[in-house]
Protein backbone atom coordinates (compact mmCIF):
# COMPACT_ATOMS: atom_id res chain seq x y z
CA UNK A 1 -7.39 4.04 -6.84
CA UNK A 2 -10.21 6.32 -8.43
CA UNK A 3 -11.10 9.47 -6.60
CA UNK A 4 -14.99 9.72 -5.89
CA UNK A 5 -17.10 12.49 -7.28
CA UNK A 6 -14.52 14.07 -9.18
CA UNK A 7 -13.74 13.86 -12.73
CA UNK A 8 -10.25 15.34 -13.85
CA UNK A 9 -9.11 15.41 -17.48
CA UNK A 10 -6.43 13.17 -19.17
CA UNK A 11 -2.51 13.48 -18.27
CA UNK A 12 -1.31 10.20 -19.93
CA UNK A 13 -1.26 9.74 -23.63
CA UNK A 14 -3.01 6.19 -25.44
CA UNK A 15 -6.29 6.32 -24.01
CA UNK A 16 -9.71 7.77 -26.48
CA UNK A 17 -9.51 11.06 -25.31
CA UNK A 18 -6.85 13.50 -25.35
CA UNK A 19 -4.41 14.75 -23.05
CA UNK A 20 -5.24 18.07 -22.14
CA UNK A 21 -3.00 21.18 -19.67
CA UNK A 22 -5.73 20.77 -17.08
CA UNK A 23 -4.98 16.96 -17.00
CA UNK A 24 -1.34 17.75 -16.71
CA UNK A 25 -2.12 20.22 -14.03
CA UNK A 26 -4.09 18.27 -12.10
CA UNK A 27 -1.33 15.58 -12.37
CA UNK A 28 1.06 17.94 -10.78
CA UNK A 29 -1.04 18.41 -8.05
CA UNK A 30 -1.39 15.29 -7.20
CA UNK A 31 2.25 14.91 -7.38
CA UNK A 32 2.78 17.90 -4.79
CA UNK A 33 0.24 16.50 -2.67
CA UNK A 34 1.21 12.94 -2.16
CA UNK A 35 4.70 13.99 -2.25
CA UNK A 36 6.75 13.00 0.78
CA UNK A 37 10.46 14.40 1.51
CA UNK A 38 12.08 10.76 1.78
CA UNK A 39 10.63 9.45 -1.49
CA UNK A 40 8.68 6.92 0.28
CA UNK A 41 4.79 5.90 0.09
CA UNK A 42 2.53 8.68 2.01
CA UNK A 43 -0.34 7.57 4.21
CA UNK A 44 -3.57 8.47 3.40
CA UNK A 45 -7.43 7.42 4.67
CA UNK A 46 -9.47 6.47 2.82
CA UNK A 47 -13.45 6.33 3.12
CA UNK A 48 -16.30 5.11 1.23
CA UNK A 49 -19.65 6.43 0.48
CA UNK A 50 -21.50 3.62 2.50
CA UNK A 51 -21.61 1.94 5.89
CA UNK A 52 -20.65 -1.38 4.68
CA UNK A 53 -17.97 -3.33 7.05
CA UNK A 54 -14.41 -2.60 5.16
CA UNK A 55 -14.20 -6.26 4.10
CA UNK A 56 -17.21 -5.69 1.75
CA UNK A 57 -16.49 -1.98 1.37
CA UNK A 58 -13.11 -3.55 -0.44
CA UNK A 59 -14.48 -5.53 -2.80
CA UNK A 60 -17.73 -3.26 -3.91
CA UNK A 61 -16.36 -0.45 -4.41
CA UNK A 62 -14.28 -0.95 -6.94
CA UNK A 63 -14.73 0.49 -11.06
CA UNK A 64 -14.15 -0.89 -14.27
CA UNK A 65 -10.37 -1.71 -13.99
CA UNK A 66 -10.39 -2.95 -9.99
CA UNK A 67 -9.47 0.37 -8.96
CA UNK A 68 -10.73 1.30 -5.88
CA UNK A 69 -13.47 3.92 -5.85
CA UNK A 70 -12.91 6.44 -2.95
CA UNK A 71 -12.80 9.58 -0.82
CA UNK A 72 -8.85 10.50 0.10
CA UNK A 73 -7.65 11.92 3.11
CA UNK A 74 -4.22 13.07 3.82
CA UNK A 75 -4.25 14.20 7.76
CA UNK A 76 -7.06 16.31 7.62
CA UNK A 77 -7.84 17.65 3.97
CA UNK A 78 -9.70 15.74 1.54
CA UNK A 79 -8.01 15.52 -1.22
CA UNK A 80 -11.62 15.06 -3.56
CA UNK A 81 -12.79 18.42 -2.14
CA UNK A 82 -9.11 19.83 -3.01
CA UNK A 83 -8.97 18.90 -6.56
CA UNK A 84 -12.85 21.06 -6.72
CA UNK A 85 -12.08 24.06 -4.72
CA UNK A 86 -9.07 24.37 -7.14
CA UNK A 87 -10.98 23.98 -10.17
CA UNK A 88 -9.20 20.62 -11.06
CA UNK A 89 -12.53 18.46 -11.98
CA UNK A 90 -16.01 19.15 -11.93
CA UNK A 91 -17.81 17.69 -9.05
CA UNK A 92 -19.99 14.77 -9.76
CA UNK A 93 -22.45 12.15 -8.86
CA UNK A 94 -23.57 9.17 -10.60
CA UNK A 95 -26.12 6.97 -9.11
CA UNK A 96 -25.01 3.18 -9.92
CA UNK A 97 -25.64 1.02 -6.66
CA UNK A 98 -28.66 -0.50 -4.95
């Protein structure tokens, strides 16, 4: 999965750019976040920036590795908005539908 609009910094070694303390830290927020007490998988929602039927809205909206592309909700906070009101990533837009 590939959070919409925001644009954190690398975490994970390997890749052309370099891993970087806000990249960690925004790692371990996402840990804290999506952490549950039992271990298991948390639930989220998640939404997409169109009105497409979810059948369609699961196979456009997804980047350059099959990742889904996507707003995250867990119970009421969006997690996209989180990461920006806590200085995580940059908010962005980048116009690439039609």
């Amino acid at each position: 999965m590939r959070i919409i609009a925001v644009d954190t910094e690398e975490s994970w070694p390997g890749g052309s750019k370099p891993v970087t303390q806000a990249g960690l830290k925004a790692s371990e927020m996402a840990k804290k976040f999506f952490k549950t007490s039992s271990r298991d998988f948390v639930s989220v929602d998640i939404e997409f920036d169109t009105n497409n039927p979810e059948e369609i809205s699961l196979k456009k909206h997804r980047g350059n590795y099959g990742r889904l592309i996507c707003y995250v909700h867990k119970g009421q906070e969006n997690y996209n908005l989180k990461l920006i009101k806590k200085g995580r990533s940059p908010c962005f837009f980048q116009i690439r539908r039609i």
